[in-house]
N, C-alpha and C. Protein backbone atom coordinates (compact mmCIF):
# COMPACT_ATOMS: atom_id res chain seq x y z
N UNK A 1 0.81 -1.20 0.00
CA UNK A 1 0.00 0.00 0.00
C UNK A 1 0.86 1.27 0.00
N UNK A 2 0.27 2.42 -0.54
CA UNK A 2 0.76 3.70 -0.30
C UNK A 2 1.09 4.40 0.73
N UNK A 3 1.30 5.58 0.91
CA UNK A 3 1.08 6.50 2.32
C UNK A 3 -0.45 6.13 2.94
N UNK A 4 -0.49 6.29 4.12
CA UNK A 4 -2.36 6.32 4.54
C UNK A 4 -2.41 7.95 4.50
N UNK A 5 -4.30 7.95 3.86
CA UNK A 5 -4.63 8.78 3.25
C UNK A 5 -5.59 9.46 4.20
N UNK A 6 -5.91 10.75 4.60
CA UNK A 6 -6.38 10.66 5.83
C UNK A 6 -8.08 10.58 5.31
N UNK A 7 -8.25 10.77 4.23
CA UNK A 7 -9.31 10.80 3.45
C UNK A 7 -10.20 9.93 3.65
N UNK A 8 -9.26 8.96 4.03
CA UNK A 8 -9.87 7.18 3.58
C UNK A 8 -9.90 6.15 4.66
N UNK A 9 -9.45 7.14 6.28
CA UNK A 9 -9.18 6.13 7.17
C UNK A 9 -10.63 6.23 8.17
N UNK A 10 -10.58 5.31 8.94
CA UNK A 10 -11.45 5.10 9.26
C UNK A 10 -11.69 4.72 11.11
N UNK A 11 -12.32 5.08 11.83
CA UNK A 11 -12.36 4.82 13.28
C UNK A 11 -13.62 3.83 13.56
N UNK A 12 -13.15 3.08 14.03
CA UNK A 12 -14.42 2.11 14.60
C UNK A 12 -13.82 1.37 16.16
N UNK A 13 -15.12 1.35 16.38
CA UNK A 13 -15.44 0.78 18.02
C UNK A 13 -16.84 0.89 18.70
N UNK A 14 -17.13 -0.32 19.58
CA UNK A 14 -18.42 -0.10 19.90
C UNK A 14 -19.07 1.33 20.63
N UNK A 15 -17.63 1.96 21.16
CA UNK A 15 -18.14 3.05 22.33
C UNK A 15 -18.88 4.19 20.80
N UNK A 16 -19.09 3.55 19.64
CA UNK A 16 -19.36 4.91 18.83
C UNK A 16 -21.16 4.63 18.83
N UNK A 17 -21.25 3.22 19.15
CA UNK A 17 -22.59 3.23 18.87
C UNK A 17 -23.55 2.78 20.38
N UNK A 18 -22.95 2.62 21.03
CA UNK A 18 -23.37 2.14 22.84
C UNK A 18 -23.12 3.30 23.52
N UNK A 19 -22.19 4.10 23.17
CA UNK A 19 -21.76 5.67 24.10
C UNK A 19 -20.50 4.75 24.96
N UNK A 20 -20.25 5.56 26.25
CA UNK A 20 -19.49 6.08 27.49
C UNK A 20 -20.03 6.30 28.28
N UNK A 21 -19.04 5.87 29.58
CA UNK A 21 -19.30 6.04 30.96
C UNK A 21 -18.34 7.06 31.06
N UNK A 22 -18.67 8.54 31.82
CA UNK A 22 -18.09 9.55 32.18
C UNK A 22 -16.67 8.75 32.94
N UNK A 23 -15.83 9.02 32.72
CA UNK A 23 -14.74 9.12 33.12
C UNK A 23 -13.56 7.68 33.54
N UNK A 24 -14.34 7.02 32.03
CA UNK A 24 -13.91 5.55 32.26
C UNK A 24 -13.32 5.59 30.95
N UNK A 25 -12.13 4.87 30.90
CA UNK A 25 -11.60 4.70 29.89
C UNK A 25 -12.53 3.90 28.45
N UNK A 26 -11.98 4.21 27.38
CA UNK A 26 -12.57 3.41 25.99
C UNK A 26 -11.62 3.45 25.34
N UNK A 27 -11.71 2.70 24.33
CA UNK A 27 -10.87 2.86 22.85
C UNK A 27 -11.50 2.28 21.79
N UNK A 28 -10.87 3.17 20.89
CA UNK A 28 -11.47 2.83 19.26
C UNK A 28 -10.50 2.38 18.88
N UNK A 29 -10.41 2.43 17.29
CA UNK A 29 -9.32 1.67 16.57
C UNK A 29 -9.53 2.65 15.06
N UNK A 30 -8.24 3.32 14.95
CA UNK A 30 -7.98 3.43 13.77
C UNK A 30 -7.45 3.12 12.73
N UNK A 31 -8.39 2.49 11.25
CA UNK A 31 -8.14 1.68 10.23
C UNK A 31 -7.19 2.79 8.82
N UNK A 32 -5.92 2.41 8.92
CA UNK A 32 -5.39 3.33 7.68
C UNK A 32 -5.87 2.85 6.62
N UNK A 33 -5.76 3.61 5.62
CA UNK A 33 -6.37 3.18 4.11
C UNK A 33 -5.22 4.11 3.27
N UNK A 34 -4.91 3.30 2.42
CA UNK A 34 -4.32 4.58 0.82
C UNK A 34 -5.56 5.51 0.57
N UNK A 35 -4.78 5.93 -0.62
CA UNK A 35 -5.70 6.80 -2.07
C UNK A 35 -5.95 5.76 -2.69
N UNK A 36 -5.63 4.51 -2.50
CA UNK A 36 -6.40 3.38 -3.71
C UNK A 36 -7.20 2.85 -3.19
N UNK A 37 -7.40 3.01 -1.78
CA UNK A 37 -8.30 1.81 -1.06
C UNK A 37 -7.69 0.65 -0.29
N UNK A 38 -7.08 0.47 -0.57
CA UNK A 38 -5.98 -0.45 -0.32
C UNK A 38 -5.51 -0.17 1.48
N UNK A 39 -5.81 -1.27 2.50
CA UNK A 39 -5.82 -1.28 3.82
C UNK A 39 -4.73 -1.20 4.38
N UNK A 40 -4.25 -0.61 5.27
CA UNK A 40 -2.21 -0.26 5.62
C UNK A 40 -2.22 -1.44 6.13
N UNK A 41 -0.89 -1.80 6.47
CA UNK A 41 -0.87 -3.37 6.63
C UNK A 41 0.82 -3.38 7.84
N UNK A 42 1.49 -2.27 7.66
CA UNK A 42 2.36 -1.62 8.48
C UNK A 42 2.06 -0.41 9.53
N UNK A 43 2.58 0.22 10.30
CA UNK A 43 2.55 0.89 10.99
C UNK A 43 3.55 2.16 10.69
N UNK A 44 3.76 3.31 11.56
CA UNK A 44 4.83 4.07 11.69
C UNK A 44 4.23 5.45 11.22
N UNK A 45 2.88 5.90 10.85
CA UNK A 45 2.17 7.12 10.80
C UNK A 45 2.01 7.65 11.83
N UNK A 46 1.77 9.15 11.85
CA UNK A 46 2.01 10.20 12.69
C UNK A 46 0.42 10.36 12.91
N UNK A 47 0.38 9.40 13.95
CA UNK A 47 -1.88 9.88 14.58
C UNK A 47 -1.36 10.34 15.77
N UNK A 48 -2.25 11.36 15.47
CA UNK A 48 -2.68 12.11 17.31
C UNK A 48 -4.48 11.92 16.95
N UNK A 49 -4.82 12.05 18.29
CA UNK A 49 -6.35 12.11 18.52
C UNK A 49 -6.44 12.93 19.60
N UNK A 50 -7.66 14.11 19.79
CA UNK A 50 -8.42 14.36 20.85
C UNK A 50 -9.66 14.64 20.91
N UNK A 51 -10.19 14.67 22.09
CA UNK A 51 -11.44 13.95 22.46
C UNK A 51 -11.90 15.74 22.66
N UNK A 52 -13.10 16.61 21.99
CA UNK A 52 -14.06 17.89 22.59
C UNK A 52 -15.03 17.32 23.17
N UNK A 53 -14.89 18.25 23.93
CA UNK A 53 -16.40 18.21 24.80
C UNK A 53 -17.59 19.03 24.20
N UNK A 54 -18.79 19.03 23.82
CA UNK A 54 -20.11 19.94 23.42
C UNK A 54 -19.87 20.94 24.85
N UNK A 55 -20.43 21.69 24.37
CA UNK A 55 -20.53 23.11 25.80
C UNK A 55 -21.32 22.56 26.84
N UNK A 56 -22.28 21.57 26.73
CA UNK A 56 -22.80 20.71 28.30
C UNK A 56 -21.65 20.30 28.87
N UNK A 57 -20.53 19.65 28.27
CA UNK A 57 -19.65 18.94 29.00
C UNK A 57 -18.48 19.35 29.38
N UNK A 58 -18.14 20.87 28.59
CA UNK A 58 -16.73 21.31 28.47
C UNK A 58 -15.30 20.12 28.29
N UNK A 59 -14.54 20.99 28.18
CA UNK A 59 -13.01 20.69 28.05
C UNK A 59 -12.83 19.39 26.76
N UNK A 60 -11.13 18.70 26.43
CA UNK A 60 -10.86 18.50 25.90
C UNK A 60 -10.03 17.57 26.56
N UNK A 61 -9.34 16.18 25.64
CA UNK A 61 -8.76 15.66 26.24
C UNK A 61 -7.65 14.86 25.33
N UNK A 62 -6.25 14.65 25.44
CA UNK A 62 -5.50 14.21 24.66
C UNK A 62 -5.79 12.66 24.30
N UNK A 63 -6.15 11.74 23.15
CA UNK A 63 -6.04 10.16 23.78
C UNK A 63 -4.68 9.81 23.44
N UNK A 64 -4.34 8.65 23.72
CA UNK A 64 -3.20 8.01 24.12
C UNK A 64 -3.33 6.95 22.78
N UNK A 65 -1.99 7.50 21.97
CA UNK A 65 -2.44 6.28 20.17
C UNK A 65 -1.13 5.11 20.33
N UNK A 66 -1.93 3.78 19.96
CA UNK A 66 -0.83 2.86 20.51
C UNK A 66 -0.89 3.09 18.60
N UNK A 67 0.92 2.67 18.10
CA UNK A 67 0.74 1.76 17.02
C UNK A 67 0.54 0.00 17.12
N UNK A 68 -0.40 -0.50 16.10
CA UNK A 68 -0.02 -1.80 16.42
C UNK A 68 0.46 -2.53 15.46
N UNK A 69 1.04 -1.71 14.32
CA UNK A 69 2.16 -2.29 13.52
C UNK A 69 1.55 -2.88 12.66
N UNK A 70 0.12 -2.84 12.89
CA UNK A 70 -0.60 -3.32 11.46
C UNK A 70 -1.32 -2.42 10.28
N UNK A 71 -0.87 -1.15 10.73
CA UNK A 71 -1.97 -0.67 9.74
C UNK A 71 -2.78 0.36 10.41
N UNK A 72 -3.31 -0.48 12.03
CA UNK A 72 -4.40 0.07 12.82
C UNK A 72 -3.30 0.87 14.44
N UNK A 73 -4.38 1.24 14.86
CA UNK A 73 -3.89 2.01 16.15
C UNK A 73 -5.00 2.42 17.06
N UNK A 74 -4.71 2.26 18.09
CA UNK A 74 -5.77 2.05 19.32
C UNK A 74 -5.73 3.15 19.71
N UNK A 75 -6.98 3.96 20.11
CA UNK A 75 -6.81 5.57 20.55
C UNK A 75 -7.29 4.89 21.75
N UNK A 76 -7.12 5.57 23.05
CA UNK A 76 -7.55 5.38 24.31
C UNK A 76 -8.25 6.62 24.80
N UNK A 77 -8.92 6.87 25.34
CA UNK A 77 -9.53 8.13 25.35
C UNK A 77 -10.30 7.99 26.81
N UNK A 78 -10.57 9.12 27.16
CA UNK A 78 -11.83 9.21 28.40
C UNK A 78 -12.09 10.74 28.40
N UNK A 79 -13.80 10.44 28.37
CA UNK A 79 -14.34 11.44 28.29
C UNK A 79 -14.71 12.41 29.78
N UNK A 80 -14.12 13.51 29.95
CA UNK A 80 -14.32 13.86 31.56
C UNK A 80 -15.72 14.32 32.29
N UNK A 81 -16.56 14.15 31.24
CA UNK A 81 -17.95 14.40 31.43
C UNK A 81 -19.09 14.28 30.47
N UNK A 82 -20.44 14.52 31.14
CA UNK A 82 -21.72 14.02 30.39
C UNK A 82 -21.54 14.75 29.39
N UNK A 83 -22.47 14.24 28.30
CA UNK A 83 -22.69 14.92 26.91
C UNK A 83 -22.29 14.41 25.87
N UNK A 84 -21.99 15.50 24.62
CA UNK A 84 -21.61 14.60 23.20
C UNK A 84 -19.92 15.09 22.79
N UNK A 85 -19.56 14.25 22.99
CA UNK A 85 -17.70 14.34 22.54
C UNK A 85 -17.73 13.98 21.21
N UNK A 86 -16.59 15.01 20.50
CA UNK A 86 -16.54 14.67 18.93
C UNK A 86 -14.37 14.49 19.46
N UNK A 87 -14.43 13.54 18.42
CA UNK A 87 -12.91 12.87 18.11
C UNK A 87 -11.86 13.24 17.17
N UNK A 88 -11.87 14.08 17.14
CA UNK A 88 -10.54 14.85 15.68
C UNK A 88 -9.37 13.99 15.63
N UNK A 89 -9.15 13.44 15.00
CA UNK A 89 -7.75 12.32 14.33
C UNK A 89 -7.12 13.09 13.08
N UNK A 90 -6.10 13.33 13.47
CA UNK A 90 -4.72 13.55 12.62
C UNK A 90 -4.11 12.30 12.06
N UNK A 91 -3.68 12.19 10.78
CA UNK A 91 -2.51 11.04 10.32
C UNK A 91 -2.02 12.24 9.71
N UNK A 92 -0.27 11.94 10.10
CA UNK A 92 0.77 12.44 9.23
C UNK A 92 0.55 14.29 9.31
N UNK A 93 -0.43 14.77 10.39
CA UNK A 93 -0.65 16.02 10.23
C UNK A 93 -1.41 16.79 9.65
N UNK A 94 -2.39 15.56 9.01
CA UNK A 94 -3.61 15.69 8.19
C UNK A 94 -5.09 15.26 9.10
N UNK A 95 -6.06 16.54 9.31
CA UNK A 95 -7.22 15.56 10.08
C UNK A 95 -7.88 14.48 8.89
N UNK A 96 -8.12 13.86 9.92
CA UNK A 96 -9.06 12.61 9.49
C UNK A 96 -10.28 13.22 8.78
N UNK A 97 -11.25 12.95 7.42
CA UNK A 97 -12.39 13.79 6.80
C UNK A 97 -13.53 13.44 7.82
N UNK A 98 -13.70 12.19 8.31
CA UNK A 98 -15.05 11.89 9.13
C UNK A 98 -14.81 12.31 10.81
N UNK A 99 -15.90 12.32 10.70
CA UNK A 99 -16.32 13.29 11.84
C UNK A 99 -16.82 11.98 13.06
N UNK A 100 -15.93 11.72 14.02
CA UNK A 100 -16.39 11.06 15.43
C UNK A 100 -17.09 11.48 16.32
N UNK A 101 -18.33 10.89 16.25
CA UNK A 101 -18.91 11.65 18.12
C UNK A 101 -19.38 10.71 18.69
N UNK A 102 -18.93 10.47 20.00
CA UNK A 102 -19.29 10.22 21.22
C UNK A 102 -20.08 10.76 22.34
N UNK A 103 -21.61 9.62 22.86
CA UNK A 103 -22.11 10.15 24.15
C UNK A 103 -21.52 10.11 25.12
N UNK A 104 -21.43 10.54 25.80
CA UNK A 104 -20.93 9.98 27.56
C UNK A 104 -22.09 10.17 28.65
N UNK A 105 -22.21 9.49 29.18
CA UNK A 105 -23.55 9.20 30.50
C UNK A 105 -22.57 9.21 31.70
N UNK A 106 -23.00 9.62 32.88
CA UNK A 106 -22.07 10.06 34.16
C UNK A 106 -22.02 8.49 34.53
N UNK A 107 -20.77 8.19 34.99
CA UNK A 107 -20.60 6.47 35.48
C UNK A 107 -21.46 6.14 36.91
N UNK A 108 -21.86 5.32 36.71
CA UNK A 108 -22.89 4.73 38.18
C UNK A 108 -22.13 5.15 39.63
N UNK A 109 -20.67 5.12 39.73
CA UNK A 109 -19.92 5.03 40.99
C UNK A 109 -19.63 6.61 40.84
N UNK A 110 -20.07 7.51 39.91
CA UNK A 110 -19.63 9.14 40.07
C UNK A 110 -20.82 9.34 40.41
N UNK A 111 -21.70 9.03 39.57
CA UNK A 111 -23.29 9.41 40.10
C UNK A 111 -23.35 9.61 41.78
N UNK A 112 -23.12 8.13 42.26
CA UNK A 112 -23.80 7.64 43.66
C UNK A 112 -22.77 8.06 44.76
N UNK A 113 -21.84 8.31 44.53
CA UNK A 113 -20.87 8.70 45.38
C UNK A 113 -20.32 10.29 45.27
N UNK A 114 -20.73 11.14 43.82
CA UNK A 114 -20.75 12.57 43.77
C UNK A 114 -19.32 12.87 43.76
N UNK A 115 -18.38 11.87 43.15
CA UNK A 115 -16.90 12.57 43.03
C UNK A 115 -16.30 11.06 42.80
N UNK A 116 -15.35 11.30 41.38
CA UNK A 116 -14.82 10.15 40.99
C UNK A 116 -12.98 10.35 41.25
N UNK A 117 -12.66 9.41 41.89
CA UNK A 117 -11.14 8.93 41.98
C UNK A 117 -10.49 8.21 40.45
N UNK A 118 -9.34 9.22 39.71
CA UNK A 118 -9.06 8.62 38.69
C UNK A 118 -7.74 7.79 38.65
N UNK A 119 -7.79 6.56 38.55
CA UNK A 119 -6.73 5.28 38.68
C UNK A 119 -5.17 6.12 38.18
């Protein structure tokens, strides 16, 4: 395959269609692609990801991109509060064209206890 194209790559994971627990870790997975279509199959691209908050939830948050030498790369992310988080992905310094958003729902143990301890 070619360079990955940021045109053509792609993020998937269940937290896109089930949501988030406020302040619990998730991860997606980002799929490189060429300009031909053609699926990366190596590693060694330049992804950053971060996580916005909608104005219900404020702030922003760096995720943490593993390579895994295939092609793909694991964003780790946590959202620091309720609402709708959108995901901006860079390859190579290029954003990603599709647009990520994430719900987040307050976690059962922040709810009931009114203040979360982060590991």
């Amino acid at each position: 395959p070619a360079a990955a194209s940021e045109k053509h790559c792609i993020v998937r994971g269940a937290a896109l269609s089930t949501g988030v627990k406020s302040w619990e870790p998730f991860m997606l997975t980002l799929h490189t692609t060429d300009a031909f279509g053609n699926e990366g199959t190596t590693g060694g691209d330049e992804v950053e990801a971060e996580l916005a908050a909608s104005k219900s939830a404020g702030g922003t948050c760096k995720a943490e991109v593993l390579d895994n030498r295939d092609g793909t790369y694991t964003l780790r992310c946590r959202a620091t509060g309720e609402g709708s988080w959108s995901l901006a992905v860079k390859v190579n310094g290029k954003p990603v064209d599709r647009t990520v958003r994430v719900e987040s729902k307050m976690a059962a143990t922040a709810a009931r206890d009114g203040c979360v301890s982060l590991p």
